[in-house]
N, C-alpha and C. Protein backbone atom coordinates (compact mmCIF):
# COMPACT_ATOMS: atom_id res chain seq x y z
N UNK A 1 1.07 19.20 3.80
CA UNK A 1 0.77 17.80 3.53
C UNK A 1 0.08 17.21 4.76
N UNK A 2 -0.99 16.38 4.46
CA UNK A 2 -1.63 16.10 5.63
C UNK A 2 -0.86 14.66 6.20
N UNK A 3 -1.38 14.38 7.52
CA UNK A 3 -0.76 13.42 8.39
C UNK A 3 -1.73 12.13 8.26
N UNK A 4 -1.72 10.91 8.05
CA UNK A 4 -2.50 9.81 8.13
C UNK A 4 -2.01 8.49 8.96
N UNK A 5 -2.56 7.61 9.79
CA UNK A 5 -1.82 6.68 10.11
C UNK A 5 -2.68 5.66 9.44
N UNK A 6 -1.23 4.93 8.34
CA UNK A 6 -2.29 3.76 7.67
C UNK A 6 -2.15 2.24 8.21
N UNK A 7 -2.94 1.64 8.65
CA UNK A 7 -2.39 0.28 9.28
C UNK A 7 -2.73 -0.98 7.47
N UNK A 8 -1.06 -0.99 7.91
CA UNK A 8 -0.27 -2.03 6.73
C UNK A 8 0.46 -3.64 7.71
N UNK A 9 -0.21 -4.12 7.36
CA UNK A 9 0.04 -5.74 7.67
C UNK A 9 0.01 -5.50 9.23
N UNK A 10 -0.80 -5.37 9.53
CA UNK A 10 -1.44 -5.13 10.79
C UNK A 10 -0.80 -4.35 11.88
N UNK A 11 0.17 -3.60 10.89
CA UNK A 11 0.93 -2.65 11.97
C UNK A 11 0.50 -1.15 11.68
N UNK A 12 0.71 -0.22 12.43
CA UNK A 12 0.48 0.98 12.33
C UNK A 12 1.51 1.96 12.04
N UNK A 13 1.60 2.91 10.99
CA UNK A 13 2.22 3.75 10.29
C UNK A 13 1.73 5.09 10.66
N UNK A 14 2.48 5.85 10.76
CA UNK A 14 1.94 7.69 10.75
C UNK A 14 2.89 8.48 9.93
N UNK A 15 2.47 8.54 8.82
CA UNK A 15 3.22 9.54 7.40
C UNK A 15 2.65 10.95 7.36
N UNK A 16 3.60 11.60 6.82
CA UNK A 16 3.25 12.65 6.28
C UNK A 16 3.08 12.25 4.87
N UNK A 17 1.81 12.80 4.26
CA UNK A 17 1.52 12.12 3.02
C UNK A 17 0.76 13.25 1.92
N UNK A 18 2.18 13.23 0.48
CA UNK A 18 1.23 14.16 -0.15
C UNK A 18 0.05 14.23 -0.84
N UNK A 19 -0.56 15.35 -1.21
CA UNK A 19 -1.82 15.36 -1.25
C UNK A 19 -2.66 14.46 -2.85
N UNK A 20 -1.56 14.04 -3.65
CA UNK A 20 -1.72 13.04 -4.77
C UNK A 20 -1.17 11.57 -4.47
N UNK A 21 0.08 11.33 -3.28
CA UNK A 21 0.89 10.16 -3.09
C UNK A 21 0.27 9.19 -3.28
N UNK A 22 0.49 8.14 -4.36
CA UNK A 22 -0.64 7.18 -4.63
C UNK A 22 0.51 6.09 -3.23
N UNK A 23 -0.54 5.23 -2.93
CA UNK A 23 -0.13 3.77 -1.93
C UNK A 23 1.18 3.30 -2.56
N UNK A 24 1.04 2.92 -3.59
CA UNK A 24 2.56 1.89 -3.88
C UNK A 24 3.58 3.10 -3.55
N UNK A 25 3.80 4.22 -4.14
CA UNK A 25 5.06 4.78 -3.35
C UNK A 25 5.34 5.00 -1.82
N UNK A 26 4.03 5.26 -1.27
CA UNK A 26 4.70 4.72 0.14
C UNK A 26 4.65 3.93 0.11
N UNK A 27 4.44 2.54 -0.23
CA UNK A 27 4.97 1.25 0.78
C UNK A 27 6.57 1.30 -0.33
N UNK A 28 6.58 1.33 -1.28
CA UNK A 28 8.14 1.04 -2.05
C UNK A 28 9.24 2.39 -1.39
N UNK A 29 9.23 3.16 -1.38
CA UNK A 29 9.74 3.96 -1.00
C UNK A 29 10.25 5.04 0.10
N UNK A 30 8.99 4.53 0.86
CA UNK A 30 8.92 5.28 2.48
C UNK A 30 9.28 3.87 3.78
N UNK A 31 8.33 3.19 3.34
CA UNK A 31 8.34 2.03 3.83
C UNK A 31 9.40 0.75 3.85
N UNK A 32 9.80 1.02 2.20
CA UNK A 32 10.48 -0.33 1.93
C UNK A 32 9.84 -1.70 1.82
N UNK A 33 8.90 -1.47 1.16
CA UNK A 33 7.91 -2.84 1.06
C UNK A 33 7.67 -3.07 -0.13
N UNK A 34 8.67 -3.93 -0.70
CA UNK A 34 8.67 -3.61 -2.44
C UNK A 34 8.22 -4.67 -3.20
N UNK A 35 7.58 -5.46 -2.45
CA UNK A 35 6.51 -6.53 -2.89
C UNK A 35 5.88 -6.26 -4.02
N UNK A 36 4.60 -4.84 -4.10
CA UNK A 36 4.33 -4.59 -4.76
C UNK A 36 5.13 -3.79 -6.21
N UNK A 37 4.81 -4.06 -7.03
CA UNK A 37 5.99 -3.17 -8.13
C UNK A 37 4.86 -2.23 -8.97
N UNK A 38 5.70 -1.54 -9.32
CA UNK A 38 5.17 -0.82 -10.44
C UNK A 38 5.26 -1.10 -11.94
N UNK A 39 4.59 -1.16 -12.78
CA UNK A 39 3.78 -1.49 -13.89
C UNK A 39 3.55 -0.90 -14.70
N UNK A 40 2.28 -0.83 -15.23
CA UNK A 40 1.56 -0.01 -16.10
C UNK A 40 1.33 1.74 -15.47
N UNK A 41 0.91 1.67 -14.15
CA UNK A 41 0.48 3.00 -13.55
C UNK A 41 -0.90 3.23 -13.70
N UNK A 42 -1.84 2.36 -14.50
CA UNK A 42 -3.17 2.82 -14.61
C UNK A 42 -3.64 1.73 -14.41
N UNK A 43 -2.97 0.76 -13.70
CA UNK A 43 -4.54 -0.14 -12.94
C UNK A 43 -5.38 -1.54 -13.93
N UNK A 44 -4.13 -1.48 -14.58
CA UNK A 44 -4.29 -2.69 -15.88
C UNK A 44 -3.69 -3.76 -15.18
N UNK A 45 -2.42 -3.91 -15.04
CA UNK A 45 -1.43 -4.81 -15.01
C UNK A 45 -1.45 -5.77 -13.92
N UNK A 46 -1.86 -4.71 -12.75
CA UNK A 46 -1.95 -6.03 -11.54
C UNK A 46 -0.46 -6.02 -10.66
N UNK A 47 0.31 -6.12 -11.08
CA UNK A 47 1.59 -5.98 -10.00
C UNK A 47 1.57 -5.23 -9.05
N UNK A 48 0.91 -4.82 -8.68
CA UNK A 48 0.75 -3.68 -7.47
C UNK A 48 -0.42 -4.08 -6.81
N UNK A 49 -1.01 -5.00 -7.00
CA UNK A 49 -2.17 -5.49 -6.39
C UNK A 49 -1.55 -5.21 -4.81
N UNK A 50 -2.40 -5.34 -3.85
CA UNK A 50 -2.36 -4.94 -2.49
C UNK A 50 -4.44 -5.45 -1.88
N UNK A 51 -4.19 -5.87 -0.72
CA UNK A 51 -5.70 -5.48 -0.03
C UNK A 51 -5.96 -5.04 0.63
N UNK A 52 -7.00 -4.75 0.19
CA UNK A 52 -7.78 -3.37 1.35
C UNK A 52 -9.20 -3.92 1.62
N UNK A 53 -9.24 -3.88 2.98
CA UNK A 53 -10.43 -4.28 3.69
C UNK A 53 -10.60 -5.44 3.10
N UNK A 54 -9.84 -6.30 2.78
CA UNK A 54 -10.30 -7.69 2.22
C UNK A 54 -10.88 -7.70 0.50
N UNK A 55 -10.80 -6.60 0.20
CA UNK A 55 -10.54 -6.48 -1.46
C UNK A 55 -9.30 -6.45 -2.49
N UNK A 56 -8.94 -7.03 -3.45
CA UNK A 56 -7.75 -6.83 -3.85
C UNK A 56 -7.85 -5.30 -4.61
N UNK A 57 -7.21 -4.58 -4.71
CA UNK A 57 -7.04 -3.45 -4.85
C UNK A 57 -5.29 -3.24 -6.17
N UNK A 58 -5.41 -2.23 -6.99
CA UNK A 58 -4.58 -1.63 -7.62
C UNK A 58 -3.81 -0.80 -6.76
N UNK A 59 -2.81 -0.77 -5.65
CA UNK A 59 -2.00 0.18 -5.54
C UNK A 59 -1.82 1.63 -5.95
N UNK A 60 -1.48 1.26 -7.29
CA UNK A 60 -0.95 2.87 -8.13
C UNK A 60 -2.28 3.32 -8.62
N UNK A 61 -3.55 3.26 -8.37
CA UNK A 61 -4.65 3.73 -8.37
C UNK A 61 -5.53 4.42 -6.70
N UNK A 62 -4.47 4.12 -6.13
CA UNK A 62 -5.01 4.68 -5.20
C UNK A 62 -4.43 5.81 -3.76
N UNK A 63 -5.06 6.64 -3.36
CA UNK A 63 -4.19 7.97 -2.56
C UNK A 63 -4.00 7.18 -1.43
N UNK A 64 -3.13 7.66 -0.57
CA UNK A 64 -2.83 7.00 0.63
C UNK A 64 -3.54 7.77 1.63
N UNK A 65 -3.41 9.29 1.36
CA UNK A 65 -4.48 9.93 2.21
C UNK A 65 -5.53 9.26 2.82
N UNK A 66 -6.10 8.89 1.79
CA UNK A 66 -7.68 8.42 1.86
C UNK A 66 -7.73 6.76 2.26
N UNK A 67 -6.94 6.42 2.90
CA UNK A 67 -6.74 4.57 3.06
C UNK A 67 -6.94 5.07 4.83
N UNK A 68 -6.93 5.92 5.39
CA UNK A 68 -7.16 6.10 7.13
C UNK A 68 -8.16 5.12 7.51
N UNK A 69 -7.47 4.64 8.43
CA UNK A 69 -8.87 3.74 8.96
C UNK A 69 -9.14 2.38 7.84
N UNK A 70 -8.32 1.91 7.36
CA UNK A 70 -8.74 0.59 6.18
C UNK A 70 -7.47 -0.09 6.92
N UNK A 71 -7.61 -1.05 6.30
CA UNK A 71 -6.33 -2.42 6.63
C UNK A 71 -6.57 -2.63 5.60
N UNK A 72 -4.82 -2.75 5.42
CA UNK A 72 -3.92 -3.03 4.17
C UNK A 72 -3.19 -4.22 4.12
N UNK A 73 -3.02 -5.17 3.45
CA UNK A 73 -2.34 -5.85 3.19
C UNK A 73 -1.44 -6.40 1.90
N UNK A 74 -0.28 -6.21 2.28
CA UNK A 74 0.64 -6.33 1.45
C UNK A 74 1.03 -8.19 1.05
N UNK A 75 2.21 -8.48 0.65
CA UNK A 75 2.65 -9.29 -0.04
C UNK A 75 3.58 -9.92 1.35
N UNK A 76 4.46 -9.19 1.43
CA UNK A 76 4.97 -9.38 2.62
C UNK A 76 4.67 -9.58 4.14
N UNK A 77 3.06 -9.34 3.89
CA UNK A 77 1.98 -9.49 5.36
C UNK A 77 1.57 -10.97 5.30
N UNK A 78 1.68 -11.28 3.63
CA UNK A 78 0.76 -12.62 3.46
C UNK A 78 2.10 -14.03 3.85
N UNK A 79 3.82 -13.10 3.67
CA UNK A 79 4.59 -14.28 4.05
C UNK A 79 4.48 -15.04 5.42
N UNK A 80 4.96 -16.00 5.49
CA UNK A 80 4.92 -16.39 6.96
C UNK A 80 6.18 -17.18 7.27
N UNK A 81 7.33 -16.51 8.03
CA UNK A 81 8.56 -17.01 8.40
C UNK A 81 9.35 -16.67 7.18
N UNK A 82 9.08 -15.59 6.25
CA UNK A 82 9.49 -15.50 4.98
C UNK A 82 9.45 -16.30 3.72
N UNK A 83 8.43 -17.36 4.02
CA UNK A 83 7.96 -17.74 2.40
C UNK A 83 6.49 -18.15 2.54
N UNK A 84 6.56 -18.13 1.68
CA UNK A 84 4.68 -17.54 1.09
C UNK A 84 4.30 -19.19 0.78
């Protein structure tokens, strides 16, 4: 499994990440960032929305592998003092 460091709400992460791991399971499950939820799984529904590089993005449509080098932002990046 390859190694990636993904920077999520402007912090920096270094996972071991498998070679299908879509984004929402690491942040729900590795991370603990359960902002985003799971849904549909194909990129309909929107609950998993997340941004990347300043795009809103589907989560469960996308590898984490391949997010190196992007900024991510979550739900919990956008709170401030814990409410949004």
């Amino acid at each position: 499994m390859p190694w990636v460091t993904l920077n999520i709400n402007s912090k920096d992460y270094t996972l071991e990440v498998g070679e299908h791991e879509m984004l929402l399971t690491v942040l729900r499950e590795r991370l603990d960032m359960t902002g985003a939820k799971p849904g549909c799984l194909t990129g309909d529904c929107g609950a998993c929305k997340v941004i990347v590089d300043g795009k809103a993005e589907d989560s469960c449509m996308l590898m984490a592998k391949k997010l190196e080098g992007k900024k991510i932002e979550t739900i919990e990046g956008l709170a401030s003092g814990g409410k949004l």
